[in-house]
Protein backbone atom coordinates (compact mmCIF):
# COMPACT_ATOMS: atom_id res chain seq x y z
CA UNK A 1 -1.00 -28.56 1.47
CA UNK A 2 -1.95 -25.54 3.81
CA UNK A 3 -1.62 -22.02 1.60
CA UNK A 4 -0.17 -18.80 3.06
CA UNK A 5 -3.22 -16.99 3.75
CA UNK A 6 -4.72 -19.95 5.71
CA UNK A 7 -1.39 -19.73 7.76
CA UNK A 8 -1.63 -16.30 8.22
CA UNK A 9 -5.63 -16.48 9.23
CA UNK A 10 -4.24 -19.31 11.66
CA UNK A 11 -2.10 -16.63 13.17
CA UNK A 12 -4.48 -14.44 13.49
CA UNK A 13 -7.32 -16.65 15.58
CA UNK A 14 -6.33 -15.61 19.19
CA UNK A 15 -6.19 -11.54 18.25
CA UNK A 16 -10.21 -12.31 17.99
CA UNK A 17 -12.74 -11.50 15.28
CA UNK A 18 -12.25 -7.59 14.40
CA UNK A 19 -8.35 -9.08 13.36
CA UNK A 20 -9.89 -11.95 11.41
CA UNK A 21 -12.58 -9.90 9.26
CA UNK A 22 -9.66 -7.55 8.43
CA UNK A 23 -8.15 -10.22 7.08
CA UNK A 24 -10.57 -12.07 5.12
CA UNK A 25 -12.13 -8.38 3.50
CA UNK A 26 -9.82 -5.93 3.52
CA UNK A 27 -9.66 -3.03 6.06
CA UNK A 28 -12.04 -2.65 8.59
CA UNK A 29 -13.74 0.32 9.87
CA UNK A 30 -12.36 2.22 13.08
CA UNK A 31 -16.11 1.46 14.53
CA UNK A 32 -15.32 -2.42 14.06
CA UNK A 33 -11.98 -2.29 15.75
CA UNK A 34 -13.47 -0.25 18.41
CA UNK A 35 -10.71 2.39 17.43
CA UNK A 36 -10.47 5.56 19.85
CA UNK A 37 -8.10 8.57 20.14
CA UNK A 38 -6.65 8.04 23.03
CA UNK A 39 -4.57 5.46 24.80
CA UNK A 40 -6.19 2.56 26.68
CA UNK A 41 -3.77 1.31 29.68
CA UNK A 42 -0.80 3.17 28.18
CA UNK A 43 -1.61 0.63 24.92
CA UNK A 44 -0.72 3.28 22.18
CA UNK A 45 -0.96 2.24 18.31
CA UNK A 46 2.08 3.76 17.76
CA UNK A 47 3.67 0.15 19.87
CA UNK A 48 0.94 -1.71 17.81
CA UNK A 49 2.65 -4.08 14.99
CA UNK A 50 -0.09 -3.34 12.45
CA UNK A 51 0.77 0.51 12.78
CA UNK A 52 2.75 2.19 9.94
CA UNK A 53 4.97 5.14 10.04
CA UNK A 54 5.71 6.92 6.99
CA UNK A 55 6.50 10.32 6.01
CA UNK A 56 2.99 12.19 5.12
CA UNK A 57 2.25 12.64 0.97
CA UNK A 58 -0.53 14.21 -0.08
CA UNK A 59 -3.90 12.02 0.82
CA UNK A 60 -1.25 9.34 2.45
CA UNK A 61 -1.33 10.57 6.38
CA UNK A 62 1.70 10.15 8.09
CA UNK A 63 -0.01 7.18 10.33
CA UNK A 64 -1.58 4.24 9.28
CA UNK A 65 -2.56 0.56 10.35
CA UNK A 66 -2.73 -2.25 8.39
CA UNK A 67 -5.87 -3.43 9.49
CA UNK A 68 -7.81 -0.50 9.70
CA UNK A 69 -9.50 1.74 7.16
CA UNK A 70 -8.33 5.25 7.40
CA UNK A 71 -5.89 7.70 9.26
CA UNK A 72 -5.12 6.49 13.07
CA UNK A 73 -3.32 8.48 15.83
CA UNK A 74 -0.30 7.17 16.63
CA UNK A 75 -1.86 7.83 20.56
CA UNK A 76 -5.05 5.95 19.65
CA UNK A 77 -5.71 2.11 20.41
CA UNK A 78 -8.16 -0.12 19.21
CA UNK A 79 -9.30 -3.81 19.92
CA UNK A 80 -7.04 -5.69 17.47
CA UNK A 81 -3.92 -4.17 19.44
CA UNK A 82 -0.51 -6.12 19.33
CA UNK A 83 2.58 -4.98 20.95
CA UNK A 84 5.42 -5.12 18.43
């Protein structure tokens, strides 16, 4: 019998190994993603399906991803990109 998580690491094979160790750990760093600030090819995070909009609260910023550790620009890119 194959668990969800195994699917879900399955899924997750061709998006390469920042994606994977995200997976199996928790968030990664922005270093290990190779996270920057700016766009890369007009690749924005804000069209990324890991990226989360929500309305800022306190310590919550108003952009996150769910792979990566901290607040993200919703004009930054990184290596574990994915267009929705």
């Amino acid at each position: 019998m194959t668990s969800r998580r195994s699917l879900f690491a399955i899924a997750l094979l061709p998006l390469g190994p920042a994606a994977q160790a995200a997976t199996a750990a928790g968030p990664i760093s922005k270093s290990q993603a190779g996270y920057q600030d700016v766009p890369n090819n007009g690749q924005v995070c804000a069209q990324c399906a890991y990226c989360v909009f929500q309305a800022a609260t306190g310590d919550t910023p108003a952009s996150q991803c769910k792979l990566i550790a901290g607040p993200i620009s919703p004009s930054g890119w990184c290596e574990v990109w994915v267009p929705r």
